[in-house]
N, C-alpha and C. Protein backbone atom coordinates (compact mmCIF):
# COMPACT_ATOMS: atom_id res chain seq x y z
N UNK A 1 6.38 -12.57 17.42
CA UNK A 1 5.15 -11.82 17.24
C UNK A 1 3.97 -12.49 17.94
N UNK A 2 4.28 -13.74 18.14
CA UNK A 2 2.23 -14.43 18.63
C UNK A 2 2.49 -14.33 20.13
N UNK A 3 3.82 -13.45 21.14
CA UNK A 3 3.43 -13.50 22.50
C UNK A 3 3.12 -11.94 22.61
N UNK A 4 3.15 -11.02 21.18
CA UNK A 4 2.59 -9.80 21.55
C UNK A 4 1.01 -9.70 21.75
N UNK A 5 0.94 -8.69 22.50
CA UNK A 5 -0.72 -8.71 22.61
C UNK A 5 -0.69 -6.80 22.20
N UNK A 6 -2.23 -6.32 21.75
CA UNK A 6 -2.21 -5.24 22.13
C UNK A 6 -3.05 -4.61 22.74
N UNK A 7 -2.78 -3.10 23.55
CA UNK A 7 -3.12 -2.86 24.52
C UNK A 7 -4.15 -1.96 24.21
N UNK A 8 -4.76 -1.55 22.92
CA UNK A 8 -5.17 -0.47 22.41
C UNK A 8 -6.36 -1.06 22.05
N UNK A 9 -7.72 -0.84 22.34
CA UNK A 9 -8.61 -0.79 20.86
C UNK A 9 -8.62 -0.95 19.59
N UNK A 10 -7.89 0.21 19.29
CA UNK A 10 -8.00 0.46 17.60
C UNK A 10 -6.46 -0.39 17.18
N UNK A 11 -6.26 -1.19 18.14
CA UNK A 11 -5.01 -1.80 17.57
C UNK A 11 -5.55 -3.34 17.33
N UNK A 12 -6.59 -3.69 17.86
CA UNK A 12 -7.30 -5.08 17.19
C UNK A 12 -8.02 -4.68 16.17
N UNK A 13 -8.73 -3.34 15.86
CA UNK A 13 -9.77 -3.58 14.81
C UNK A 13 -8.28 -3.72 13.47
N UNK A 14 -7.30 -2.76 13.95
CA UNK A 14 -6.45 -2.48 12.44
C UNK A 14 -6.00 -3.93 12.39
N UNK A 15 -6.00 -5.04 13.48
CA UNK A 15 -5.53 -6.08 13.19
C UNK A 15 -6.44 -6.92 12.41
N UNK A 16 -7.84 -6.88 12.35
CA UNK A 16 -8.91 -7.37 11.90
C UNK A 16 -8.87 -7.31 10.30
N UNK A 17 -7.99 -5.62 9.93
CA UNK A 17 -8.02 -5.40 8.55
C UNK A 17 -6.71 -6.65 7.73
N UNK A 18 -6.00 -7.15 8.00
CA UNK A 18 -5.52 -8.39 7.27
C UNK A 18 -6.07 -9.71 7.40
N UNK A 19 -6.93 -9.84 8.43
CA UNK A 19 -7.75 -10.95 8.48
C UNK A 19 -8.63 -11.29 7.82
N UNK A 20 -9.29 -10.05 7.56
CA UNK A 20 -10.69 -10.24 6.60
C UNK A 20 -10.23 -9.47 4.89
N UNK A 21 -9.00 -9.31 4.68
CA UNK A 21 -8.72 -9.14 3.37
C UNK A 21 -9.33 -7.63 2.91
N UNK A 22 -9.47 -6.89 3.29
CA UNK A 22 -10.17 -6.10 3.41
C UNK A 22 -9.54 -5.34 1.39
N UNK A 23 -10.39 -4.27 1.15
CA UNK A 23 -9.55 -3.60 -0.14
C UNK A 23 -9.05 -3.36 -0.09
N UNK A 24 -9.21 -2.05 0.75
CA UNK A 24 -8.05 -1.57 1.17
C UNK A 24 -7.78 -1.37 2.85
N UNK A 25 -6.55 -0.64 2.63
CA UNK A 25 -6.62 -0.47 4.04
C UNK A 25 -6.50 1.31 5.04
N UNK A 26 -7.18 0.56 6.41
CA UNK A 26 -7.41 1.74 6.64
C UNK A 26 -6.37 2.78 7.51
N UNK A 27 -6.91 3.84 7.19
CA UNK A 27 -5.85 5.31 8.16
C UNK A 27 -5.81 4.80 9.76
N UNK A 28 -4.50 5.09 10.24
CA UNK A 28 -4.87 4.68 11.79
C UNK A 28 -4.49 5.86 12.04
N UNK A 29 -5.59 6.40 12.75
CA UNK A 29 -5.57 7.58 13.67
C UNK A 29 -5.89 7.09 14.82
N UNK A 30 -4.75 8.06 15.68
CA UNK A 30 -5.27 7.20 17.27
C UNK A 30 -5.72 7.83 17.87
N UNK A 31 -6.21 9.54 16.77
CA UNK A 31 -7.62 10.07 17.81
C UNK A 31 -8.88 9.02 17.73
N UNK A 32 -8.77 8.19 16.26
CA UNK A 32 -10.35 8.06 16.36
C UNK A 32 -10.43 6.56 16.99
N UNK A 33 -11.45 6.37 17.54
CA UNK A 33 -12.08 5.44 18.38
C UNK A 33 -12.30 3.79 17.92
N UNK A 34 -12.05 3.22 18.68
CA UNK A 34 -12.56 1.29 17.96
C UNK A 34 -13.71 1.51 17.33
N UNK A 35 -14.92 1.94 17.71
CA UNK A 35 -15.64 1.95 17.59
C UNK A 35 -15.90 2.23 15.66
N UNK A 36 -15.48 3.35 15.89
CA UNK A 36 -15.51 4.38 14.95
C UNK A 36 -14.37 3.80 13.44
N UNK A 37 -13.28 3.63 14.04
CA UNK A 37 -12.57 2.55 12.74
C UNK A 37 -13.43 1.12 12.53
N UNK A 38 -14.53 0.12 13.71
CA UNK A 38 -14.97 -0.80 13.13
C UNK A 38 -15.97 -0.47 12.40
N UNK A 39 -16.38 0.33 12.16
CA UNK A 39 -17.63 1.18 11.12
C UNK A 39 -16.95 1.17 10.00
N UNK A 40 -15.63 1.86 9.72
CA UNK A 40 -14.68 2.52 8.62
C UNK A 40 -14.91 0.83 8.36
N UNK A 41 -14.41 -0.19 9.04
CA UNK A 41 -13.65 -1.76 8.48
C UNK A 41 -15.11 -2.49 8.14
N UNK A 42 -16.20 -2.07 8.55
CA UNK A 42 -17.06 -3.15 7.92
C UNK A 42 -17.31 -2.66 6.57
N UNK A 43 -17.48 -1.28 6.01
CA UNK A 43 -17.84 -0.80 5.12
C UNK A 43 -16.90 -1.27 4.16
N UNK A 44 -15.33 -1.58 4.28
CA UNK A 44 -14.46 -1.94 3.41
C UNK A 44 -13.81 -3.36 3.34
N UNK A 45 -14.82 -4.20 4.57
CA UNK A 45 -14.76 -5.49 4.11
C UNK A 45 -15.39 -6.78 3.14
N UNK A 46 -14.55 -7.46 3.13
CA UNK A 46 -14.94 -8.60 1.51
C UNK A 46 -16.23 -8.51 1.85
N UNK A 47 -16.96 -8.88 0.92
CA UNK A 47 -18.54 -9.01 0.88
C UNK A 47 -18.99 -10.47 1.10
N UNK A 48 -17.95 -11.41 0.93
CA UNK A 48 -18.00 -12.78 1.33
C UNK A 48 -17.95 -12.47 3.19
N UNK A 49 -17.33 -11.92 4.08
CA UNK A 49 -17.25 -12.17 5.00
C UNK A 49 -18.48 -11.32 5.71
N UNK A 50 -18.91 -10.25 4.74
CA UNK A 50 -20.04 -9.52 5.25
C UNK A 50 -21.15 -10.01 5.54
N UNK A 51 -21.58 -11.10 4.12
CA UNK A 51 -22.54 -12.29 4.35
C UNK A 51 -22.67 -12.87 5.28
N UNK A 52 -21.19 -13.34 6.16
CA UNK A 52 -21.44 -14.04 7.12
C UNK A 52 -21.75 -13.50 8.28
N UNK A 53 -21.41 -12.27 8.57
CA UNK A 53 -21.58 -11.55 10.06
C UNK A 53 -23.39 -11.44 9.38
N UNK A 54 -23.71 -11.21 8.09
CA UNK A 54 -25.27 -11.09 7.98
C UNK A 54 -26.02 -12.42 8.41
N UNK A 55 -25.67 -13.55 8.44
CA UNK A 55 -26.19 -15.09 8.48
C UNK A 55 -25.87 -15.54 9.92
N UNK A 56 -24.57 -15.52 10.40
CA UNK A 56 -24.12 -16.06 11.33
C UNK A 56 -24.24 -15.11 12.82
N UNK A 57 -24.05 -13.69 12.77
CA UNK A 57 -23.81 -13.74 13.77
C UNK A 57 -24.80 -13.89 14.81
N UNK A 58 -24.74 -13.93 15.86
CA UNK A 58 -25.88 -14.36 16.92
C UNK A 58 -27.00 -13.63 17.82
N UNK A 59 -26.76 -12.11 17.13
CA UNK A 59 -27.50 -11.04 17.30
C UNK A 59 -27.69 -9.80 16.61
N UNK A 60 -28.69 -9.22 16.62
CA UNK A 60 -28.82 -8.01 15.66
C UNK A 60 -28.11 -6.86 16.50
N UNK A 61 -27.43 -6.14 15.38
CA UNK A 61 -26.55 -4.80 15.74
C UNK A 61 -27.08 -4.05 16.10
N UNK A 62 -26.81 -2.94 17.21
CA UNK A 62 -27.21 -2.02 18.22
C UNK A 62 -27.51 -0.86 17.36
N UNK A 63 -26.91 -0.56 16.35
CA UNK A 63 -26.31 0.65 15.37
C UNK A 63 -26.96 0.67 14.39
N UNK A 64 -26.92 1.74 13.61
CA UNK A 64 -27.35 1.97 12.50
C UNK A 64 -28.39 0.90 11.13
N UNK A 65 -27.42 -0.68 11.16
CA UNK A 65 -28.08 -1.22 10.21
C UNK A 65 -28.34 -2.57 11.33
N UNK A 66 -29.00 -2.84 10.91
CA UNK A 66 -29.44 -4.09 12.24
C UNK A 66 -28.58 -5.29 12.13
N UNK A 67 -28.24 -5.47 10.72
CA UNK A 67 -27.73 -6.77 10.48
C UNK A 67 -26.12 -6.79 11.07
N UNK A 68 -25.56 -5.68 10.74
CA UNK A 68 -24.19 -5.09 11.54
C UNK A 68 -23.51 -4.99 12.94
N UNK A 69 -23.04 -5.74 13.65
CA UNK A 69 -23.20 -5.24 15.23
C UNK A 69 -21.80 -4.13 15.42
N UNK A 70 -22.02 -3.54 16.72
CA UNK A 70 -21.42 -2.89 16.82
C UNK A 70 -20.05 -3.45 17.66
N UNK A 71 -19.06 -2.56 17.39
CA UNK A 71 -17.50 -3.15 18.00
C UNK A 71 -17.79 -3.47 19.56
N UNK A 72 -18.67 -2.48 20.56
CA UNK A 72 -18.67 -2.97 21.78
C UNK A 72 -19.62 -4.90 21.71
N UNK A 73 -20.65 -4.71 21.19
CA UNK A 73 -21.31 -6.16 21.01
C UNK A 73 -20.52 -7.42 20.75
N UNK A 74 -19.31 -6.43 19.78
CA UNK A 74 -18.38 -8.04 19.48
C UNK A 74 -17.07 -8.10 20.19
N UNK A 75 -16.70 -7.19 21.01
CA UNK A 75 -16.30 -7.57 22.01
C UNK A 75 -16.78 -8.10 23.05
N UNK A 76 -17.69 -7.71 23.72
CA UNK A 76 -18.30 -8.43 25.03
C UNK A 76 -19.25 -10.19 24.40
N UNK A 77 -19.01 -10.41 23.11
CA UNK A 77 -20.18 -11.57 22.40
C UNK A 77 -19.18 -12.78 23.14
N UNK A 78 -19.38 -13.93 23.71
CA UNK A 78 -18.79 -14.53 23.99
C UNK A 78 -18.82 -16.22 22.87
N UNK A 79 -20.13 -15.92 22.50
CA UNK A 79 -20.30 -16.88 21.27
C UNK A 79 -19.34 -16.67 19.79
N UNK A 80 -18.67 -17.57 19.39
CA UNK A 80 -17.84 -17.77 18.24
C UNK A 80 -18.83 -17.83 17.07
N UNK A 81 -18.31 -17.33 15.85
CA UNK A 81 -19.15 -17.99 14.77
C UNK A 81 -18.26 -19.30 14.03
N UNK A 82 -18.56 -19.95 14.06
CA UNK A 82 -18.22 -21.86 13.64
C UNK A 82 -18.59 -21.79 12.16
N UNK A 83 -18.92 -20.85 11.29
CA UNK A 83 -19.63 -21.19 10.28
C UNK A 83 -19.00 -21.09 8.96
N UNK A 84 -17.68 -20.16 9.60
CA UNK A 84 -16.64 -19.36 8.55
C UNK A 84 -15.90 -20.86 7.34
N UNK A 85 -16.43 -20.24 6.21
CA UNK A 85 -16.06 -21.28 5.13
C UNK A 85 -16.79 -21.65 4.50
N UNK A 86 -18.06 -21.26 5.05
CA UNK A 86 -19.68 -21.85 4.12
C UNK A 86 -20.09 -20.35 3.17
N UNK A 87 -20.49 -20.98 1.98
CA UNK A 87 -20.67 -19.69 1.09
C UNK A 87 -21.95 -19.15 1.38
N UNK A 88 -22.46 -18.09 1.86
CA UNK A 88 -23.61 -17.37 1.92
C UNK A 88 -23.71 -16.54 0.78
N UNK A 89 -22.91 -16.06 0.42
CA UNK A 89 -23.67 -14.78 -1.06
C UNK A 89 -22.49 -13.94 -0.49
N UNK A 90 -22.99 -12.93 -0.39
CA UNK A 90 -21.72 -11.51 -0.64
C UNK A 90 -23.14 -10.24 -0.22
N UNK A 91 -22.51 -9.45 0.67
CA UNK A 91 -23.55 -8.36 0.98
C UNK A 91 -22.58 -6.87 0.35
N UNK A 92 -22.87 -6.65 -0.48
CA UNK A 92 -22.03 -5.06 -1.42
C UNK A 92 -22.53 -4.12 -0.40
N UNK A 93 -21.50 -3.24 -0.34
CA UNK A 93 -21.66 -1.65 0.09
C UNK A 93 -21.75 -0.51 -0.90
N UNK A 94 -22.72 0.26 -0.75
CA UNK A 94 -22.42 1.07 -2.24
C UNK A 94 -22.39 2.71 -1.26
N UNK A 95 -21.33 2.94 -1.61
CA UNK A 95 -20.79 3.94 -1.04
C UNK A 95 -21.41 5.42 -1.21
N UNK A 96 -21.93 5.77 -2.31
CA UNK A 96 -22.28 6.67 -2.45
C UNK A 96 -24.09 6.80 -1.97
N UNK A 97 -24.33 5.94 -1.65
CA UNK A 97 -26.13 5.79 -0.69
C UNK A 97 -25.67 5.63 0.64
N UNK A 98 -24.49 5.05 0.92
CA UNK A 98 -24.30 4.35 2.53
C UNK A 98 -25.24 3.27 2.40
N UNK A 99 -25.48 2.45 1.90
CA UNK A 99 -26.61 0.90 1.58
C UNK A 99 -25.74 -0.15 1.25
N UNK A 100 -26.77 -1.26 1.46
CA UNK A 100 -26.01 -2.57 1.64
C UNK A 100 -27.02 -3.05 0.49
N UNK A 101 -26.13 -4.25 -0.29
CA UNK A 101 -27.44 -5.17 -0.94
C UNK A 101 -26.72 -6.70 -0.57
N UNK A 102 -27.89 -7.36 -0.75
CA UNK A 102 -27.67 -9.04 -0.46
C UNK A 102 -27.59 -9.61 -1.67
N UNK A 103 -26.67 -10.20 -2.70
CA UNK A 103 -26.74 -11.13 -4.07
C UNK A 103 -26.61 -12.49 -3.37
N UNK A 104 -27.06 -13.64 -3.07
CA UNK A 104 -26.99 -14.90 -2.74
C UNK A 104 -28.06 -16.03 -3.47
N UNK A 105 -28.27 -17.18 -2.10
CA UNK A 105 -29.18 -17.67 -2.42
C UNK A 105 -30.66 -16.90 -1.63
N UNK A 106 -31.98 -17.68 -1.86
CA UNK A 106 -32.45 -16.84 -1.51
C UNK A 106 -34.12 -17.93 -1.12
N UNK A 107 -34.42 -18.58 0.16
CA UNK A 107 -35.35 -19.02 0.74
C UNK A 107 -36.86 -18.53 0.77
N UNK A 108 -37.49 -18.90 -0.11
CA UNK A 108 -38.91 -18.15 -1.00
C UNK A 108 -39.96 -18.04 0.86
N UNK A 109 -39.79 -19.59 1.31
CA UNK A 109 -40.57 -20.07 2.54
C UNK A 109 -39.87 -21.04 3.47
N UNK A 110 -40.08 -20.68 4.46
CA UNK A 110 -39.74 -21.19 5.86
C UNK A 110 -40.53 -21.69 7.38
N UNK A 111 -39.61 -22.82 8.07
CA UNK A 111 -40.53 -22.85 9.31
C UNK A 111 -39.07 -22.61 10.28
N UNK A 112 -39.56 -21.48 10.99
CA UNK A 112 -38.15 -21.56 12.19
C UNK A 112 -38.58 -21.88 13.59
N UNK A 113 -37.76 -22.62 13.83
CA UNK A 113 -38.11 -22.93 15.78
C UNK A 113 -37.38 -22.63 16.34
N UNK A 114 -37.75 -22.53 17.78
CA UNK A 114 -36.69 -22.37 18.60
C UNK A 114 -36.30 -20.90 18.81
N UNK A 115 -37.13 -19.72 18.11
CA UNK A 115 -36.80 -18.69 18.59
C UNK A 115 -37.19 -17.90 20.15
N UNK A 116 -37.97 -18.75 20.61
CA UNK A 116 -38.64 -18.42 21.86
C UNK A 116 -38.24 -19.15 23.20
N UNK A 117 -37.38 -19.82 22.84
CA UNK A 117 -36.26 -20.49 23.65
C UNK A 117 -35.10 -19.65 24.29
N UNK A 118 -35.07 -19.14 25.51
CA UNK A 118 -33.79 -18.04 26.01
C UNK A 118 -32.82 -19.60 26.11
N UNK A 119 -31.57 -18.97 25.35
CA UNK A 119 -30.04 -20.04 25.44
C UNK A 119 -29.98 -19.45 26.48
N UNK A 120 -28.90 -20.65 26.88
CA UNK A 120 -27.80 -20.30 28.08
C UNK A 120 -26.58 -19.33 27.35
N UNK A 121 -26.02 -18.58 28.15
CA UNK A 121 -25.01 -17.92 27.69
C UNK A 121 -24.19 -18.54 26.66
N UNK A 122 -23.52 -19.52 27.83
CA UNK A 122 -21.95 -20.31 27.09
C UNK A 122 -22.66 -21.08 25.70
N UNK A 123 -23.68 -21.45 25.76
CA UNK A 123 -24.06 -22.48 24.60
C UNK A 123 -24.12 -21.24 23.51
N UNK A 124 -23.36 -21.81 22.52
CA UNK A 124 -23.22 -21.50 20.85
C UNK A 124 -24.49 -21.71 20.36
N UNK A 125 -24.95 -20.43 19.27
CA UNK A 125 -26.03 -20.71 18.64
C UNK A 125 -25.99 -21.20 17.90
């Protein structure tokens, strides 16, 4: 199995759904689009790992909720997130609003630097 690769789109996101433990799991239709199943998979992933694409990842999502990126963004992202294992909180989906909430910790005040700094590509944020 680890010299298969696949050739499909929607055949990495459905691979994504045992990685991230998801509830359940999702319909593979191979009308519908990567795109379109990574929408279906964030909505039904752990809320521990949701936290982290909310904390870690290295840019705001193109789509709908900002904190979310979209499947083309995390394909073409060449930056890793390094962070996986640190507890951030849990971001819930509540299905019947389409809304997200954040339960964690929670930083009253802050000083951030370095946002006005353009990285180099390859360098990890």
């Amino acid at each position: 199995m680890q010299t298969q690769v696949s050739t499909k789109p929607l055949d990495k996101v459905a691979g994504l759904v045992y990685l991230l433990q998801t509830y359940s799991i999702l319909i593979y239709d191979t009308k519908q689009s990567a795109a379109d199943a990574w929408e279906v998979l964030m909505d039904v992933m752990q809320p521990e790992f949701r936290a982290q694409l909310l904390f870690f990842y290295p840019v705001p999502g193109d789509g709908r909720k900002c904190w979310q990126p979209l499947w083309d963004q995390v394909m073409k992202n060449k930056t890793i997130m390094d962070h996986l294992g640190l507890h951030t909180g849990w971001v819930h989906w509540m299905e019947d609003e389409d809304a997200d909430y954040y339960m964690g910790c929670l930083i009253e005040s802050g000083n951030v630097r370095g946002l006005s700094e353009v990285q180099k590509e390859e360098e990890p944020q």
